[in-house]
C-alpha atoms as a PDB file:
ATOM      1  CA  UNK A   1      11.872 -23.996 -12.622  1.00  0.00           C
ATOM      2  CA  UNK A   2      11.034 -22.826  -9.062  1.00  0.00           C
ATOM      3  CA  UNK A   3       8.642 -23.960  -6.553  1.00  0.00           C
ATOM      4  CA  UNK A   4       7.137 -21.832  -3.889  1.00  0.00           C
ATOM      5  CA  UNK A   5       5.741 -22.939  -1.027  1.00  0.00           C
ATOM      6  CA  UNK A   6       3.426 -20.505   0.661  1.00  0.00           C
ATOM      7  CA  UNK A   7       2.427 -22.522   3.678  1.00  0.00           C
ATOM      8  CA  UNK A   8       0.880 -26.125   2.736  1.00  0.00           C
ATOM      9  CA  UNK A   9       0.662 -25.100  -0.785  1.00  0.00           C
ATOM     10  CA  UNK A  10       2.749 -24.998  -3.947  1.00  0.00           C
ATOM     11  CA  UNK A  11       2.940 -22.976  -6.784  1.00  0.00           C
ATOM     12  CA  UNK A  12       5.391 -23.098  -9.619  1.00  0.00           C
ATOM     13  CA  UNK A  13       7.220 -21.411 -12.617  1.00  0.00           C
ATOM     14  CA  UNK A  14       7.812 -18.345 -10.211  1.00  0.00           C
ATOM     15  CA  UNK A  15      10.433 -16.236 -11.104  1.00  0.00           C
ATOM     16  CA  UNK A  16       9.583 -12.983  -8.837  1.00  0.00           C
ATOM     17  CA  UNK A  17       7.769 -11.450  -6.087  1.00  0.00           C
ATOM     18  CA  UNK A  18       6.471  -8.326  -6.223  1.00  0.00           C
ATOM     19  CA  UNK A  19       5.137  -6.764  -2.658  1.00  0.00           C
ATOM     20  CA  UNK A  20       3.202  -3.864  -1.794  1.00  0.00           C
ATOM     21  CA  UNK A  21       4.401  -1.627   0.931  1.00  0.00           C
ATOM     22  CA  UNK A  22       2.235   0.016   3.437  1.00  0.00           C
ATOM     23  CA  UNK A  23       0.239  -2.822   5.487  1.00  0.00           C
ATOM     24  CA  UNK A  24       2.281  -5.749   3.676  1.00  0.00           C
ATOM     25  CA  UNK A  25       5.931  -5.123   4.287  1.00  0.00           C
ATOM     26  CA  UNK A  26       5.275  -1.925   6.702  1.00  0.00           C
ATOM     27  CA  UNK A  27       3.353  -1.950   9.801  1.00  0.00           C
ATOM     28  CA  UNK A  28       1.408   1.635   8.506  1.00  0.00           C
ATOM     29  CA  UNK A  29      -1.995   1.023   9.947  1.00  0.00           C
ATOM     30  CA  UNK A  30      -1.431   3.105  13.286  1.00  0.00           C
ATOM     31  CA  UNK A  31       0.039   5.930  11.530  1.00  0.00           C
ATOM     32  CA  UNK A  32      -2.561   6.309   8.557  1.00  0.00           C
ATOM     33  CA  UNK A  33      -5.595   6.005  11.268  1.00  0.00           C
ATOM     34  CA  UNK A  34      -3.678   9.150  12.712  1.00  0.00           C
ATOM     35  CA  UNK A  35      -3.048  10.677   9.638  1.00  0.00           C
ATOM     36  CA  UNK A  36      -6.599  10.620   8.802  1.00  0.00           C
ATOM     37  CA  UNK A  37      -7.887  12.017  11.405  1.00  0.00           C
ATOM     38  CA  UNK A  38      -5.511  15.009  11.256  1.00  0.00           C
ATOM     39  CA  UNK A  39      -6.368  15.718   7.743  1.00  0.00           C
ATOM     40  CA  UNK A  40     -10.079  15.426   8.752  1.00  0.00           C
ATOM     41  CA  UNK A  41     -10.060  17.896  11.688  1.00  0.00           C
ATOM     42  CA  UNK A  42      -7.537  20.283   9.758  1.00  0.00           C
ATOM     43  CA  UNK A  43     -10.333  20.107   6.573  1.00  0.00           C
ATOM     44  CA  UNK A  44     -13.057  20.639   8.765  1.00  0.00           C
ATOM     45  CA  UNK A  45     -11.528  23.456  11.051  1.00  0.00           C
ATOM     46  CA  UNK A  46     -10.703  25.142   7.482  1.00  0.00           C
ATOM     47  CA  UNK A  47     -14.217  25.780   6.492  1.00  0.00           C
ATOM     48  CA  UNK A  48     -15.245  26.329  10.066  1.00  0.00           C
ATOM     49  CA  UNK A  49     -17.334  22.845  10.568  1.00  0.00           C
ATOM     50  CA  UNK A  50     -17.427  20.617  13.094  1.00  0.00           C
ATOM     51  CA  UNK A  51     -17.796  16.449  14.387  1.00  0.00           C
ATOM     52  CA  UNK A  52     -20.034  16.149  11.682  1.00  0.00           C
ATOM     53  CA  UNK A  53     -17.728  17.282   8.381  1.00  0.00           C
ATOM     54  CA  UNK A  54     -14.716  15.055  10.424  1.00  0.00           C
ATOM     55  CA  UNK A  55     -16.514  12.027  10.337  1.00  0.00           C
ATOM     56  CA  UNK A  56     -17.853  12.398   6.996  1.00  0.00           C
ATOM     57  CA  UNK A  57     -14.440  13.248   5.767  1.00  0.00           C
ATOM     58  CA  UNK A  58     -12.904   9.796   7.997  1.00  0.00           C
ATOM     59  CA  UNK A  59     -15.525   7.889   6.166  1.00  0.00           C
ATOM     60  CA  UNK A  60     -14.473   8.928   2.776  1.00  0.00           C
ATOM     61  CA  UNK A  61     -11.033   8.086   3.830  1.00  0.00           C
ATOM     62  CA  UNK A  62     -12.048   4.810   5.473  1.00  0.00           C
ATOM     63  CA  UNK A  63     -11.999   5.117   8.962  1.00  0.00           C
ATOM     64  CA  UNK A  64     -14.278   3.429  11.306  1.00  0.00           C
ATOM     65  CA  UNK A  65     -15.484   3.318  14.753  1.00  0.00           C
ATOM     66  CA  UNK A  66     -13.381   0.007  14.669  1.00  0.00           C
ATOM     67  CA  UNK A  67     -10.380   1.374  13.218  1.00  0.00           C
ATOM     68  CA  UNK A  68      -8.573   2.084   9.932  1.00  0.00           C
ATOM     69  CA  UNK A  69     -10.695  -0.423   7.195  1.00  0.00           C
ATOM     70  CA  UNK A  70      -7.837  -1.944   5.513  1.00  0.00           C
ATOM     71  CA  UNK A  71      -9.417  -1.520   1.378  1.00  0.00           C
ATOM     72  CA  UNK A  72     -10.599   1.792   2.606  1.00  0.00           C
ATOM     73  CA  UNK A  73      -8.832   4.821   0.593  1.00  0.00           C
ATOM     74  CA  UNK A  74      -6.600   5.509   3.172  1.00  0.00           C
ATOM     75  CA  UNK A  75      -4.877   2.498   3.466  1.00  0.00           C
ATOM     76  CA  UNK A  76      -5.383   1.257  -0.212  1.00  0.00           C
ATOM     77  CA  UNK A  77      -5.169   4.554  -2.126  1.00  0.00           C
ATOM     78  CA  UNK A  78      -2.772   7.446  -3.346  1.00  0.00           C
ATOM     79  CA  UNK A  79      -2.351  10.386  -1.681  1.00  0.00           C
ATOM     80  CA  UNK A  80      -4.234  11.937  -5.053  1.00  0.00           C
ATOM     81  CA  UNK A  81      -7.240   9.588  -4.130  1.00  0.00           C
ATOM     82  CA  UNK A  82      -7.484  10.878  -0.752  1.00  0.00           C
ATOM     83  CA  UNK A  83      -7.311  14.500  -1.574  1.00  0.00           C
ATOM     84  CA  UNK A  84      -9.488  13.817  -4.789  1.00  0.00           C
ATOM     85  CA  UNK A  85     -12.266  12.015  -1.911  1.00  0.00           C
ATOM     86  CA  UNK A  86     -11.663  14.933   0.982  1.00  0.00           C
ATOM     87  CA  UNK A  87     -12.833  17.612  -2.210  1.00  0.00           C
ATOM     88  CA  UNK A  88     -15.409  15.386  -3.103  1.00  0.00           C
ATOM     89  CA  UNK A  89     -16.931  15.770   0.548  1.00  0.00           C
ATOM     90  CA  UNK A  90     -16.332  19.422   0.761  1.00  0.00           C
ATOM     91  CA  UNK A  91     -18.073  20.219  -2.814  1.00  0.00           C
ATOM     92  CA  UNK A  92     -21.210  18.033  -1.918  1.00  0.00           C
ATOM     93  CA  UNK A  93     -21.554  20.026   1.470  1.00  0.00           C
ATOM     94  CA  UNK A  94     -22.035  22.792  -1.069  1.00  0.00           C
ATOM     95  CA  UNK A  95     -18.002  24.466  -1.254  1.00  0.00           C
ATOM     96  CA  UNK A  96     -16.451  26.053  -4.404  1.00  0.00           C
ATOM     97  CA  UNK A  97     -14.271  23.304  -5.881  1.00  0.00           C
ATOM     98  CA  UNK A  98     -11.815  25.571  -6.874  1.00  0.00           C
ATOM     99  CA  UNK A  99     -11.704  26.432  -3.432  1.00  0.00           C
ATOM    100  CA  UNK A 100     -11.523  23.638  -1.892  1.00  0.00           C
ATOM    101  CA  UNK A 101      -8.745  22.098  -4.246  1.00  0.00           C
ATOM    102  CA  UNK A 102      -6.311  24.519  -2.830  1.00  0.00           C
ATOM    103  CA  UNK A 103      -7.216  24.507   0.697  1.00  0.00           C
ATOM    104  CA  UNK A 104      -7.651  20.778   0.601  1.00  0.00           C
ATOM    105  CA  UNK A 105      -3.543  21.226  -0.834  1.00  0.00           C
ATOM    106  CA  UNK A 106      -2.785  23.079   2.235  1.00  0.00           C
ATOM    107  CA  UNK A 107      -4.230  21.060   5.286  1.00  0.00           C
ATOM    108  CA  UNK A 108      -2.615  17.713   3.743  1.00  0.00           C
ATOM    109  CA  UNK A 109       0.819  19.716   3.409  1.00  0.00           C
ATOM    110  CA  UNK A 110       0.084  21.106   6.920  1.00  0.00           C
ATOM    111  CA  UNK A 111      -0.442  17.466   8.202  1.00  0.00           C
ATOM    112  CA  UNK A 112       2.717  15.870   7.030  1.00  0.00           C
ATOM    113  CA  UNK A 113       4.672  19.063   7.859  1.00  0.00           C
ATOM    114  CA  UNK A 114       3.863  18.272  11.885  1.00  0.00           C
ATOM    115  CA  UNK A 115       4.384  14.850  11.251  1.00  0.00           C
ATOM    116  CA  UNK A 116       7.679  15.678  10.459  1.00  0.00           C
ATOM    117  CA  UNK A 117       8.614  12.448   8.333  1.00  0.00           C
ATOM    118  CA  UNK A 118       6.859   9.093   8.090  1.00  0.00           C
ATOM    119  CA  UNK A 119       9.570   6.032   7.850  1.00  0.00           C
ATOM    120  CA  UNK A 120      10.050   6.340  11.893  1.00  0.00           C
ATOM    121  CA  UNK A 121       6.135   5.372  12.201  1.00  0.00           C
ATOM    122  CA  UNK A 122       6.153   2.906   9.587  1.00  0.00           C
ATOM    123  CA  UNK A 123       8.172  -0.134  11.028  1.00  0.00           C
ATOM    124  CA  UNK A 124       8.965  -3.617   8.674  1.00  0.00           C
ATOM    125  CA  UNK A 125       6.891  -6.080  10.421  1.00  0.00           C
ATOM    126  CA  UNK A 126       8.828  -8.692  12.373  1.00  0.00           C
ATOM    127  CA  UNK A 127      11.072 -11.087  10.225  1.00  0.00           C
ATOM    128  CA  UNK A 128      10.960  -8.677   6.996  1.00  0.00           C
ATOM    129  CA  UNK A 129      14.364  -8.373   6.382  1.00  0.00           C
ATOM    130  CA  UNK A 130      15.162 -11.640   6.712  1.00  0.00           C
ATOM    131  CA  UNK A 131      12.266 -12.971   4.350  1.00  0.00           C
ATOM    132  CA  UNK A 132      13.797 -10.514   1.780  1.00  0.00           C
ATOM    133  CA  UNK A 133      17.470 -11.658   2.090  1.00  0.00           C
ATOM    134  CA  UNK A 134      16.401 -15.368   2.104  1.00  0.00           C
ATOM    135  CA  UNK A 135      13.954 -15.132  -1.100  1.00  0.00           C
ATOM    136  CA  UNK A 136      15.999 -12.667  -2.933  1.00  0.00           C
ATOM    137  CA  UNK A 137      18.795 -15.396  -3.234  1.00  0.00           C
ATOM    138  CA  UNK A 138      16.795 -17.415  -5.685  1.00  0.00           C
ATOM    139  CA  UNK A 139      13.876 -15.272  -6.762  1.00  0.00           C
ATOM    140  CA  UNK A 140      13.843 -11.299  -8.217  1.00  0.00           C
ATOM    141  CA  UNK A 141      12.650  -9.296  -5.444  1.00  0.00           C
ATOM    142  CA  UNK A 142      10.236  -6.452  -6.285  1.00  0.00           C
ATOM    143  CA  UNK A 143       8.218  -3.510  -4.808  1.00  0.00           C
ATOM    144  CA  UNK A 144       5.573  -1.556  -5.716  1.00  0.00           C
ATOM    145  CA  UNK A 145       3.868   1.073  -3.795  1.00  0.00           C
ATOM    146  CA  UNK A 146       1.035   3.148  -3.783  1.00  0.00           C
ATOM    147  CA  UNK A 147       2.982   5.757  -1.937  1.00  0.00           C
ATOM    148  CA  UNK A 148       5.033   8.291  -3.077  1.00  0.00           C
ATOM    149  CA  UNK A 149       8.318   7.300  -4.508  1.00  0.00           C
ATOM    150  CA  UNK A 150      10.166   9.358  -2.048  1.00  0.00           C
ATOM    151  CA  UNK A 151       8.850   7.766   1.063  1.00  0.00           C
ATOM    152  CA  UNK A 152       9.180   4.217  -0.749  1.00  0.00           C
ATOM    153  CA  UNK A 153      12.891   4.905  -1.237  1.00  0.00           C
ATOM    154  CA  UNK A 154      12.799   6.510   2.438  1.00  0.00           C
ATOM    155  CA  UNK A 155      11.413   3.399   3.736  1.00  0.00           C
ATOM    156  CA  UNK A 156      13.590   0.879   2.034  1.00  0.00           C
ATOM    157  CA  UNK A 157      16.816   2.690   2.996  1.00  0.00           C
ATOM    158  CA  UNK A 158      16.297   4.110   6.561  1.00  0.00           C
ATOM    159  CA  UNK A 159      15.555  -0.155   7.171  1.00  0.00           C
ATOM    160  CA  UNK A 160      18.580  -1.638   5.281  1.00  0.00           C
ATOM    161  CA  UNK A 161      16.059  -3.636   3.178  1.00  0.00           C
ATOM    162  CA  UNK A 162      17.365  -2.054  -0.307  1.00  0.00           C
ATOM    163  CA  UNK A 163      20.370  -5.233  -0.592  1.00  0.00           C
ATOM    164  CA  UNK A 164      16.509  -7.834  -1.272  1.00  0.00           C
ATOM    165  CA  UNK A 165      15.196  -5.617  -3.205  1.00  0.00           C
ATOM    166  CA  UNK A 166      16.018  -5.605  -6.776  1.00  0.00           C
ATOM    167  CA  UNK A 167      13.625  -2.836  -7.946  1.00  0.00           C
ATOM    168  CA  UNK A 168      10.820  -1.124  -7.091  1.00  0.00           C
ATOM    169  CA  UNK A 169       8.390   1.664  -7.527  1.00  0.00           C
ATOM    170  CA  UNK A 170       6.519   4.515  -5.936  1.00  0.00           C
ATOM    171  CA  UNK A 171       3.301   6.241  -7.552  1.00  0.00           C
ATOM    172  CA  UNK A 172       3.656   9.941  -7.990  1.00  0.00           C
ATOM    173  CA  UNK A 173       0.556  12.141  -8.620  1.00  0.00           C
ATOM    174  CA  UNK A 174       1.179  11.534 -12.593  1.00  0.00           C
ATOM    175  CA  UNK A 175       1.235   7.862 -12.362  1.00  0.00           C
ATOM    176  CA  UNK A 176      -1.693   4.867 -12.921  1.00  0.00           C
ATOM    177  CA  UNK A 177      -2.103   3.938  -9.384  1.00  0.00           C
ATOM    178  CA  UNK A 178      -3.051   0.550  -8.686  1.00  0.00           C
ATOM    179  CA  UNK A 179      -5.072  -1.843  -9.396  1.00  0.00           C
ATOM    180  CA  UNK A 180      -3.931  -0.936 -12.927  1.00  0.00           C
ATOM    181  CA  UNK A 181      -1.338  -3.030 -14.054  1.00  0.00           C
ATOM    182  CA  UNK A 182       1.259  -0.077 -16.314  1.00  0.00           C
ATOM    183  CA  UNK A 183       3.267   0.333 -13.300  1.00  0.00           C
ATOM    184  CA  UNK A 184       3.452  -3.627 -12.660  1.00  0.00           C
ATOM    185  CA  UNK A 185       4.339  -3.898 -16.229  1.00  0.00           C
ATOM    186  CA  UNK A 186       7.081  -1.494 -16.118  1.00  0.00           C
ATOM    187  CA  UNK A 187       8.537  -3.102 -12.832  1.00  0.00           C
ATOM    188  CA  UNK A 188       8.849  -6.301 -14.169  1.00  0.00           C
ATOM    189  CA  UNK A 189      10.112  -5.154 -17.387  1.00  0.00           C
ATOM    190  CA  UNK A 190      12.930  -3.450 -15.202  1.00  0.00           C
ATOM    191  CA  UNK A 191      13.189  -6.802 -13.117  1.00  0.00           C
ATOM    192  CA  UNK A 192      13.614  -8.828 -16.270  1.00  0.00           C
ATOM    193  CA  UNK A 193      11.097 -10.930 -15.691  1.00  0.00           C
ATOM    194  CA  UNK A 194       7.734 -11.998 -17.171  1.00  0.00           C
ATOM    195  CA  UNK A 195       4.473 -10.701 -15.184  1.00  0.00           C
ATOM    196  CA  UNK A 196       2.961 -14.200 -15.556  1.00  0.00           C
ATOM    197  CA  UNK A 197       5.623 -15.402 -13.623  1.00  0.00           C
ATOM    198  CA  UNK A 198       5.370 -13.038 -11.142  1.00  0.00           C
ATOM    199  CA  UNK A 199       3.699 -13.225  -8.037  1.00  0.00           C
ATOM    200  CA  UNK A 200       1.863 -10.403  -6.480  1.00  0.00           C
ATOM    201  CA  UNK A 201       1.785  -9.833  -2.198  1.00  0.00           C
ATOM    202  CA  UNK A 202      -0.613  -7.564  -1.141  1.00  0.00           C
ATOM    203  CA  UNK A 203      -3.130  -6.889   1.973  1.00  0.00           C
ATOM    204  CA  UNK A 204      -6.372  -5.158  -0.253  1.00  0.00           C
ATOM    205  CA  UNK A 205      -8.492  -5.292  -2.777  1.00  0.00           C
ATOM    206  CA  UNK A 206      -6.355  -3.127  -4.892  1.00  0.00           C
ATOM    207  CA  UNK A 207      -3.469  -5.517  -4.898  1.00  0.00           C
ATOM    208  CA  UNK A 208      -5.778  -8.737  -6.101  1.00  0.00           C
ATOM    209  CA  UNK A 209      -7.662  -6.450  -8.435  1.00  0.00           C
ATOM    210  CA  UNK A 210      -3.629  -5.244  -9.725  1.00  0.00           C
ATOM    211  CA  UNK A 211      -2.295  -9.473 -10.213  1.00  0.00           C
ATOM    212  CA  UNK A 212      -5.809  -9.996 -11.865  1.00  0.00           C
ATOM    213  CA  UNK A 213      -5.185  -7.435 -14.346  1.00  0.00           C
ATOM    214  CA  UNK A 214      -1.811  -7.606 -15.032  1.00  0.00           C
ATOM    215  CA  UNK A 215      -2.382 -11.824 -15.051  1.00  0.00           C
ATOM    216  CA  UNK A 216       0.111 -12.475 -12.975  1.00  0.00           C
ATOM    217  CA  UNK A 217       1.111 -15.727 -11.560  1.00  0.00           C
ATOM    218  CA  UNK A 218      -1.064 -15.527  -8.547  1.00  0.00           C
ATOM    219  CA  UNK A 219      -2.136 -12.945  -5.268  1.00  0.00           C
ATOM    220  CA  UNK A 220      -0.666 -13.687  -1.901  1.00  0.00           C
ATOM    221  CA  UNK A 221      -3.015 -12.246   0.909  1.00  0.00           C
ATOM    222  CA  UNK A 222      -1.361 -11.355   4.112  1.00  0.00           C
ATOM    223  CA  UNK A 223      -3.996 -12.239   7.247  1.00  0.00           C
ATOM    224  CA  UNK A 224      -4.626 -11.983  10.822  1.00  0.00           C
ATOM    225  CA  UNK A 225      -0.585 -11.405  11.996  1.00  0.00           C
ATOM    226  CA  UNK A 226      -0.984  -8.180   9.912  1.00  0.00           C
ATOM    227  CA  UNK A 227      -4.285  -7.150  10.952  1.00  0.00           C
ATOM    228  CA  UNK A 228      -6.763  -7.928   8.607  1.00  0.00           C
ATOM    229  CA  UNK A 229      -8.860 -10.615   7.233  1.00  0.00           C
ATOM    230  CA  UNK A 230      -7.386 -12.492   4.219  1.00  0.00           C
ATOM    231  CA  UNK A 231      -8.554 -10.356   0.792  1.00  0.00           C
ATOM    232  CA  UNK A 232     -11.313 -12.745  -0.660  1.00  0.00           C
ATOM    233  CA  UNK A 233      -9.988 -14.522  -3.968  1.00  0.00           C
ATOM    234  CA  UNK A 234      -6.570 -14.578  -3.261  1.00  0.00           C
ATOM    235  CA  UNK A 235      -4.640 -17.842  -4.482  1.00  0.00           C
ATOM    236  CA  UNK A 236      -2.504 -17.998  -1.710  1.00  0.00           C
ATOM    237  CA  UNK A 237      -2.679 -16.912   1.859  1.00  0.00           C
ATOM    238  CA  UNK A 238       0.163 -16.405   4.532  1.00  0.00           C
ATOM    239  CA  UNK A 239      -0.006 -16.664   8.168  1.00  0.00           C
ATOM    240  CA  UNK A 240       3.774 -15.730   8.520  1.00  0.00           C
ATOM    241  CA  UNK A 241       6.590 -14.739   6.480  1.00  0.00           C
ATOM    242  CA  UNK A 242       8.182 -18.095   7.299  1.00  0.00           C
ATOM    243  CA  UNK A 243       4.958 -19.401   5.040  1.00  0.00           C
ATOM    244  CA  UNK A 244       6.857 -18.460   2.323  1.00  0.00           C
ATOM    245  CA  UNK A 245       9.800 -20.256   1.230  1.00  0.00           C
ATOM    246  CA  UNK A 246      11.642 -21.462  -2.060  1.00  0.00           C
ATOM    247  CA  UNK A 247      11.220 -25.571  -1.936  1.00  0.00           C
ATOM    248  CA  UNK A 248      14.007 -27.865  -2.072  1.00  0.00           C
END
């Protein structure tokens, strides 16, 4: 049986740890508050509007006057969600849906073409790798993304992290995307272990809402170090990777 010790606290009968990606093992934040807004002046400039259709479109995606809200849909949903939410905004300012489901298409494929690439933006946060090497000597390492599976696999190899990681997955435009649990399932199921014994790290709603769910051994929150409040209900809540740790 092994402990984990996540801070002061223990927790036991853990046999994996699943993380998400983008604000958990990814510092993503600055580069999704950018990517938001492009989308949101390229949707507006489109259909020929102005401040008023960009900030409706930022709020739909979750951006603030404060910054990028960290459960909002751009940080916490699928690329799907986001499109599905800028379409949403367009049709209710009285726009042909078919219409805008195409052009919507185009200014999110126009964003990430002048991006040119996202794993250069998206940095591990400090002492990733090694938190991954150390844990994945005892425990199954996991990951599960709501990003595509091609940046997922672009992130893990471009920062050496693929030797910790046992398995993971992406969410492509056919898949569940969290907080439903098929995608968990099927990890764990390729991690050979037993979701109830699997714990689930996370920095949103979606991620506790996904461990719930699935009833998985427990939600680790990440907190202020990664720029955000802990998620309310979590079981466990880190401060810094060096919070969590196999006991002796």
């Amino acid at each position: 049986m092994v402990w984990l010790r996540c801070g002061q606290r223990l927790t036991t009968d853990v046999d994996a740890i699943v993380f998400d990606k983008d604000g958990t093992l990814a510092n993503s934040h600055p580069l999704l508050h950018r990517t938001a807004l492009a989308r949101a002046e390229a949707c507006a400039t489109a259909v020929g509007e102005g401040d008023d259709m960009v900030q409706a479109l930022l709020s739909c995606f979750g951006v603030t006057p404060q910054g990028l809200d960290p459960d909002g849909l751009m940080a916490a949903g699928t690329r799907e969600a986001n499109r599905q939410g800028a379409i949403a905004v367009l049709v209710q300012a009285g726009y042909p849906r078919e219409k805008m489901t195409t052009m919507v298409a185009e200014c999110f494929a126009a964003v990430n073409t002048a991006r040119n690439g996202k794993v250069l933006y998206t940095p591990p946060f400090e002492g990733t790798a090694a938190m991954l090497e150390r844990l994945s000597r005892t425990l199954k390492i996991g990951v599960l993304s709501s990003d595509s599976p091609a940046y997922v696999a672009e992130f893990l190899a471009h920062y050496d992290l693929k030797p910790w990681v046992h398995d993971w997955r992406g969410t492509g435009p056919e898949d569940p995307p969290k907080p439903d649990p098929t995608l968990l399932f099927e990890l764990c199921d390729r991690l050979g272990v037993q979701v109830s014994k699997t714990l689930v790290v996370g920095d949103s709603w979606a991620d506790l809402a996904l461990a719930e769910q699935a009833k998985a051994a427990g939600f680790v929150s990440v907190s202020e170090p990664w720029g955000r409040h802990p998620v309310p209900g979590a079981t466990l809540i880190m401060n810094h990777w060096d919070d969590l740790a196999v006991a002796a």
